[in-house]
PDB file of N, CA and C in Angstrom:
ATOM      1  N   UNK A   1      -1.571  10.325  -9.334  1.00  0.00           N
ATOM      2  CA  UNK A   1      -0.402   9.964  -8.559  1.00  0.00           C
ATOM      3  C   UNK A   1       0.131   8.596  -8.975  1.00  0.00           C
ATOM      4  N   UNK A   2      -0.811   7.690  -9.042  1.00  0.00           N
ATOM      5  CA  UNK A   2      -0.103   6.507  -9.729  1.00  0.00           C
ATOM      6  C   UNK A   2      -0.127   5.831 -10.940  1.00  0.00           C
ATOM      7  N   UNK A   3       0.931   6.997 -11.935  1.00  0.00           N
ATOM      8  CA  UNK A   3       1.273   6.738 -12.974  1.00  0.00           C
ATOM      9  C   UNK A   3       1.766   5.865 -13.725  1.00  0.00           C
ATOM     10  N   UNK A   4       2.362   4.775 -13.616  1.00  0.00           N
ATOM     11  CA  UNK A   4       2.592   3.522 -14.164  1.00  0.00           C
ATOM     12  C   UNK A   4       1.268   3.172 -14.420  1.00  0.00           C
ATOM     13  N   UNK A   5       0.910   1.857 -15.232  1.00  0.00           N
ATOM     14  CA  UNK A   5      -0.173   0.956 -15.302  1.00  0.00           C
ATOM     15  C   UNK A   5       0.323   0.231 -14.023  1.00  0.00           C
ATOM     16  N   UNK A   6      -0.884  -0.393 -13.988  1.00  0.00           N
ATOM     17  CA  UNK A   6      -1.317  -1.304 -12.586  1.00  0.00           C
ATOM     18  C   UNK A   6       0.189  -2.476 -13.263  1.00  0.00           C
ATOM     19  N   UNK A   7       0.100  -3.019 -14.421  1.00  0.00           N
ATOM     20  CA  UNK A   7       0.984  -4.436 -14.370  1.00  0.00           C
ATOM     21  C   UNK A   7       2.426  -3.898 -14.421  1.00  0.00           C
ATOM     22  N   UNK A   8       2.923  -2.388 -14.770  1.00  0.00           N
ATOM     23  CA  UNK A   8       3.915  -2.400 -14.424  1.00  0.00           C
ATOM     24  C   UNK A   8       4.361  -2.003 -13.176  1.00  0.00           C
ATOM     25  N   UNK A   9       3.785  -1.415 -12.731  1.00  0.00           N
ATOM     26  CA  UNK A   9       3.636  -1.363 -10.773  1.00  0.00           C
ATOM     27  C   UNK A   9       3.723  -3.083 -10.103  1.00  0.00           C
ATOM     28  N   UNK A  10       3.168  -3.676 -10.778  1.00  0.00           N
ATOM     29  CA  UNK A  10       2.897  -5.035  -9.511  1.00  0.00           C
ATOM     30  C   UNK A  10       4.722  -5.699 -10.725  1.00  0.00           C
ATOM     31  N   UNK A  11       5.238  -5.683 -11.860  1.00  0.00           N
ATOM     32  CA  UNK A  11       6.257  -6.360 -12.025  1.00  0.00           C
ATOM     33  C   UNK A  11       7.147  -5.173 -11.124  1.00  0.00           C
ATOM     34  N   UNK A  12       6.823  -3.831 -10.825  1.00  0.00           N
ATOM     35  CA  UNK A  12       8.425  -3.580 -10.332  1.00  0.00           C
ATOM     36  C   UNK A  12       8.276  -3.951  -9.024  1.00  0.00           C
ATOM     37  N   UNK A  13       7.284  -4.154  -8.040  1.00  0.00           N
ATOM     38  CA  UNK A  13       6.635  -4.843  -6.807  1.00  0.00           C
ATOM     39  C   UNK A  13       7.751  -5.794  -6.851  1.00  0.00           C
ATOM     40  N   UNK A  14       7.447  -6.847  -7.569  1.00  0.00           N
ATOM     41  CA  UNK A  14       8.160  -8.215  -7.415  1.00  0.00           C
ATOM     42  C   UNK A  14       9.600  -8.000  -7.972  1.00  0.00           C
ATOM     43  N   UNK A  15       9.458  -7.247  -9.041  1.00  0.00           N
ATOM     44  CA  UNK A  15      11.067  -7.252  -9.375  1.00  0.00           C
ATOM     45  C   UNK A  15      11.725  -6.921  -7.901  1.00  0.00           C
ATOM     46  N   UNK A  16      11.168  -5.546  -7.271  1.00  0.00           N
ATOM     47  CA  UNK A  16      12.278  -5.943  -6.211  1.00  0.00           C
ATOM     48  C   UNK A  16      12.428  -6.599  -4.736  1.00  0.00           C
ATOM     49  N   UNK A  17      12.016  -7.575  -4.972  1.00  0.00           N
ATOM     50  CA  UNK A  17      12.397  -9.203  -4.150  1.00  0.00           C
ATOM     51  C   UNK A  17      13.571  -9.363  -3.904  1.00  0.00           C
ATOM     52  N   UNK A  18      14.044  -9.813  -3.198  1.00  0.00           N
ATOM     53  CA  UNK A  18      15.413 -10.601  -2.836  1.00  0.00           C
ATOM     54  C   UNK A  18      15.302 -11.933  -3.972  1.00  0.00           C
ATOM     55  N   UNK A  19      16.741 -12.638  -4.792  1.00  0.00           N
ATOM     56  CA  UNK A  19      16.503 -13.457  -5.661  1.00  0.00           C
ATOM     57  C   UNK A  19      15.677 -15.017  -4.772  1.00  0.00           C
ATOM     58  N   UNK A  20      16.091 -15.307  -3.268  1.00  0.00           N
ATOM     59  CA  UNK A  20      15.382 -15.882  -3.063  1.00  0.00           C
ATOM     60  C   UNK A  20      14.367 -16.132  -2.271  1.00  0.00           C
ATOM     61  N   UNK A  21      13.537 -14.809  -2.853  1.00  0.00           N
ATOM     62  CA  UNK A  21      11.637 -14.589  -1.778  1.00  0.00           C
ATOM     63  C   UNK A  21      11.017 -15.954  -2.458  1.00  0.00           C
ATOM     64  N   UNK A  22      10.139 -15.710  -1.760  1.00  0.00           N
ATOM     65  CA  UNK A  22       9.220 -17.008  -1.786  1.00  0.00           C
ATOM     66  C   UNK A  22       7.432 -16.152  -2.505  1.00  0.00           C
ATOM     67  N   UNK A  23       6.876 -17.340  -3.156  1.00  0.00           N
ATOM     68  CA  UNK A  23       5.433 -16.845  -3.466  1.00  0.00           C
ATOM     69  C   UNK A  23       4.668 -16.152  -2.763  1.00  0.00           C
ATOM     70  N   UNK A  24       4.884 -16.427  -1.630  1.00  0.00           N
ATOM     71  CA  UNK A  24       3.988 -15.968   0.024  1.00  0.00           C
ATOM     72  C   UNK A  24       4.954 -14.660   0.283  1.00  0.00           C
ATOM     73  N   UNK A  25       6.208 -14.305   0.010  1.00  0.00           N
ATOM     74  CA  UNK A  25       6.685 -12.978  -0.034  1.00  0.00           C
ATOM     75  C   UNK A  25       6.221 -12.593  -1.058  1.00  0.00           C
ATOM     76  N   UNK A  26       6.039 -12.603  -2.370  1.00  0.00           N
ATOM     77  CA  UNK A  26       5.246 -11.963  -3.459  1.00  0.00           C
ATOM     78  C   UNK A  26       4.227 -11.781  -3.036  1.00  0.00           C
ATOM     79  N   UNK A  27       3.363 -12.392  -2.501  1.00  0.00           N
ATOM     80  CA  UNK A  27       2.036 -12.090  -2.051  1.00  0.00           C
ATOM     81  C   UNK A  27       2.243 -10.809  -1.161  1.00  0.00           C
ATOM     82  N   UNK A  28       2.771 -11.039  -0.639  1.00  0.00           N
ATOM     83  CA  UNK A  28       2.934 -10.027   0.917  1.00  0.00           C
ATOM     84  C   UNK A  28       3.157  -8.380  -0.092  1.00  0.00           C
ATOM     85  N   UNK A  29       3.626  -8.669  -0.495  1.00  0.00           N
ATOM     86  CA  UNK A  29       4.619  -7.504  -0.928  1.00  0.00           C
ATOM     87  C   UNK A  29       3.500  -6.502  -2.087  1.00  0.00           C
ATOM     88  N   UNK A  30       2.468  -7.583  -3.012  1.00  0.00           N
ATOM     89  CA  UNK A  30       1.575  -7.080  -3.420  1.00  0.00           C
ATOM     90  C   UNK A  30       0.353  -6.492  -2.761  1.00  0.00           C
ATOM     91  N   UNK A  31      -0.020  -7.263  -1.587  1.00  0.00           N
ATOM     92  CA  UNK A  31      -0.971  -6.494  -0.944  1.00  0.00           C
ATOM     93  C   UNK A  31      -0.476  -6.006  -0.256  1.00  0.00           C
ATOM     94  N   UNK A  32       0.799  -5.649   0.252  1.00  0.00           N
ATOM     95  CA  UNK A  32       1.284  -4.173   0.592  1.00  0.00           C
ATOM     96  C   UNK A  32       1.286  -3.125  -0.371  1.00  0.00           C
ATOM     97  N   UNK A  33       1.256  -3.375  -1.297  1.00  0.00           N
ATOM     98  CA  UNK A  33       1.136  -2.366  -2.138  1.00  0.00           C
ATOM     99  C   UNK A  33      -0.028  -1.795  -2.407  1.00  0.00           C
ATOM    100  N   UNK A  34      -0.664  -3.063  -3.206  1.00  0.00           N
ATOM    101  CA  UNK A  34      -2.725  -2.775  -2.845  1.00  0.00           C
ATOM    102  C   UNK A  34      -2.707  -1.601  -1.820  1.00  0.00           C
ATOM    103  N   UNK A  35      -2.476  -2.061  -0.376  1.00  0.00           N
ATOM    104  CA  UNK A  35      -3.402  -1.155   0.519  1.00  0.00           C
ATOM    105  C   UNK A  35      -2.697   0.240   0.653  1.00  0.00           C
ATOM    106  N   UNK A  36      -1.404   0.519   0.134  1.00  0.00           N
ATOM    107  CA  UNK A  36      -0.642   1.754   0.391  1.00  0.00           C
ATOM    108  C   UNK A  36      -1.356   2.449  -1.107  1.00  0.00           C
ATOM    109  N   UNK A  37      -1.380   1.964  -2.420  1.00  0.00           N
ATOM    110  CA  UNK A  37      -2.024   2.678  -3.013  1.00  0.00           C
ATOM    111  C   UNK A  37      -3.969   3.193  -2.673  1.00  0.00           C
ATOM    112  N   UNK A  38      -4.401   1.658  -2.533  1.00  0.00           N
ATOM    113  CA  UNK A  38      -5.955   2.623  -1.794  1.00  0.00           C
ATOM    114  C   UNK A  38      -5.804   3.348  -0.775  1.00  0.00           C
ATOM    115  N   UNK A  39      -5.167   3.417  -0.129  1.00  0.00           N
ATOM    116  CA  UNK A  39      -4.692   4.409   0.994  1.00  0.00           C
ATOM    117  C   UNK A  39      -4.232   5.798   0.628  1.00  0.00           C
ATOM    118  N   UNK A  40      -3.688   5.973  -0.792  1.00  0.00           N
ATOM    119  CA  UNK A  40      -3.336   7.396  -1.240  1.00  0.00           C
ATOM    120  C   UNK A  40      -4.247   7.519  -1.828  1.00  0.00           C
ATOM    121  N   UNK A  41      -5.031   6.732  -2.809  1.00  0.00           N
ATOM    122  CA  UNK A  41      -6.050   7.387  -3.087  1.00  0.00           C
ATOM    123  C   UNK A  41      -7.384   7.789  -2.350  1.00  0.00           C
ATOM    124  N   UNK A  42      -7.519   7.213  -1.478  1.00  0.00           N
ATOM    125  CA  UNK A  42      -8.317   8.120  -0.184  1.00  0.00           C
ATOM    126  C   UNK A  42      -8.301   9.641   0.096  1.00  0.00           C
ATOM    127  N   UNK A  43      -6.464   9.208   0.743  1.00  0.00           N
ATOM    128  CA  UNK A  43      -6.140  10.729   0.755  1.00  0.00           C
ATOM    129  C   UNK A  43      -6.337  11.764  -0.026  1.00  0.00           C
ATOM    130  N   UNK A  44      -6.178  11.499  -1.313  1.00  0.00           N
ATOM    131  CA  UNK A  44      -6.275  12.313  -2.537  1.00  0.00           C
ATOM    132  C   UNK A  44      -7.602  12.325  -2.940  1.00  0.00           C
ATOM    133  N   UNK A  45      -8.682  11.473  -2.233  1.00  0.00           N
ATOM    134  CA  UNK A  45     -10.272  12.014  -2.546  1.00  0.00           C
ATOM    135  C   UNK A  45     -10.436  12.828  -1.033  1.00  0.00           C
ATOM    136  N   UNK A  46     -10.129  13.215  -0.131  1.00  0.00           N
ATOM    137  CA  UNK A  46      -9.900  13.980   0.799  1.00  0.00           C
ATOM    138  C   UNK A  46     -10.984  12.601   2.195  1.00  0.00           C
ATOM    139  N   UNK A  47     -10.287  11.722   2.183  1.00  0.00           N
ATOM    140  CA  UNK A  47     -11.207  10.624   2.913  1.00  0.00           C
ATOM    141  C   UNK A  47     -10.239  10.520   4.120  1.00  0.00           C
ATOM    142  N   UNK A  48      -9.914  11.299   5.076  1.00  0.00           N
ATOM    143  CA  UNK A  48      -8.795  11.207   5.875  1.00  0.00           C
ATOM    144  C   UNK A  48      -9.937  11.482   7.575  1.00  0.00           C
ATOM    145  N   UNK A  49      -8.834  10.884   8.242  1.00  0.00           N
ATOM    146  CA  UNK A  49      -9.428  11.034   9.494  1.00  0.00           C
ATOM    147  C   UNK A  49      -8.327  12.100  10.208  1.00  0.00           C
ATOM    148  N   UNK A  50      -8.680  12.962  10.864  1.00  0.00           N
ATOM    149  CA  UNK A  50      -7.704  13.684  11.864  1.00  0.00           C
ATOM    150  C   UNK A  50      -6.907  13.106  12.885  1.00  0.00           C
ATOM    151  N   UNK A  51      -5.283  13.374  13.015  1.00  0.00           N
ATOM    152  CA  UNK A  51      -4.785  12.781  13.981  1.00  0.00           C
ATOM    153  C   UNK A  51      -5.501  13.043  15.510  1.00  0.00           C
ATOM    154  N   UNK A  52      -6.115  13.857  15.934  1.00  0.00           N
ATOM    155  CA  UNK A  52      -6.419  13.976  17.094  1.00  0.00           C
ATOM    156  C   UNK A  52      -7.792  12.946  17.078  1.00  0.00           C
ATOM    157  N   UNK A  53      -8.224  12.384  16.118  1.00  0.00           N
ATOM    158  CA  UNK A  53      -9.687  11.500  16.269  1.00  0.00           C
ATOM    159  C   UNK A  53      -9.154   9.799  16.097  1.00  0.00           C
ATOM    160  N   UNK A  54      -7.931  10.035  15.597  1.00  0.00           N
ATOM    161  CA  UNK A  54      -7.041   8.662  15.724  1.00  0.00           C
ATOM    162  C   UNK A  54      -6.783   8.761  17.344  1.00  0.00           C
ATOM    163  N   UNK A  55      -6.067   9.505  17.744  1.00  0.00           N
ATOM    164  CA  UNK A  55      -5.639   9.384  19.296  1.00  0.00           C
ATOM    165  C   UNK A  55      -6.838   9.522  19.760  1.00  0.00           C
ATOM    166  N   UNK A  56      -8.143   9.835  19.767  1.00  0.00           N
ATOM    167  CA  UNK A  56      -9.077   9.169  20.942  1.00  0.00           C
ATOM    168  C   UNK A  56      -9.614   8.480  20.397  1.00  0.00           C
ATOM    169  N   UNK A  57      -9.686   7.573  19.288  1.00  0.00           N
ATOM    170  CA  UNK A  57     -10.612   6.176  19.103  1.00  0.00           C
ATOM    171  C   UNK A  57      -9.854   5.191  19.872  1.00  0.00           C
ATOM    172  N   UNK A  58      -7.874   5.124  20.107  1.00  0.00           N
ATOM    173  CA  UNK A  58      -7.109   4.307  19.714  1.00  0.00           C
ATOM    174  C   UNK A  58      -6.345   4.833  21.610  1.00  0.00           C
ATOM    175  N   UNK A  59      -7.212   5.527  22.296  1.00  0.00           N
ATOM    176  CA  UNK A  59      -6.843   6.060  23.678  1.00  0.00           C
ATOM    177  C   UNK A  59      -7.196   4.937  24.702  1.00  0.00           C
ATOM    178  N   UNK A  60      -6.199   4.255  25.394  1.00  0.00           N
ATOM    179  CA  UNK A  60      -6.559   3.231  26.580  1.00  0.00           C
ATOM    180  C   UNK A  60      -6.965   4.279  27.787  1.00  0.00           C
TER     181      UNK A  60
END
């Protein structure tokens, strides 16, 4: 699923910034990415939790 190389994934990350983000928005924006890709690859090793076991861990 995630076909690019890792360095052209993290330049199109930053390429699309607003011209004036800040380092700490680059940051942000990369470990948003980080965790949305380990997050598909979870899914895609079948490492998923069921919505009904989300709604009772996460039940007041």
């Amino acid at each position: 699923m995630l076909a690019a190389p890792l360095k052209q994934r993290i330049l199109d990350a930053v390429d699309g910034l607003p011209a004036d983000a800040t380092i700490e928005d680059a940051i942000e924006r990369l470990v948003f990415v980080a965790k949305v890709e380990r997050g598909l690859t979870q899914a895609e090793a079948g490492q998923l939790i069921p919505h009904a076991e989300i709604v009772k861990r996460y039940a007041r």
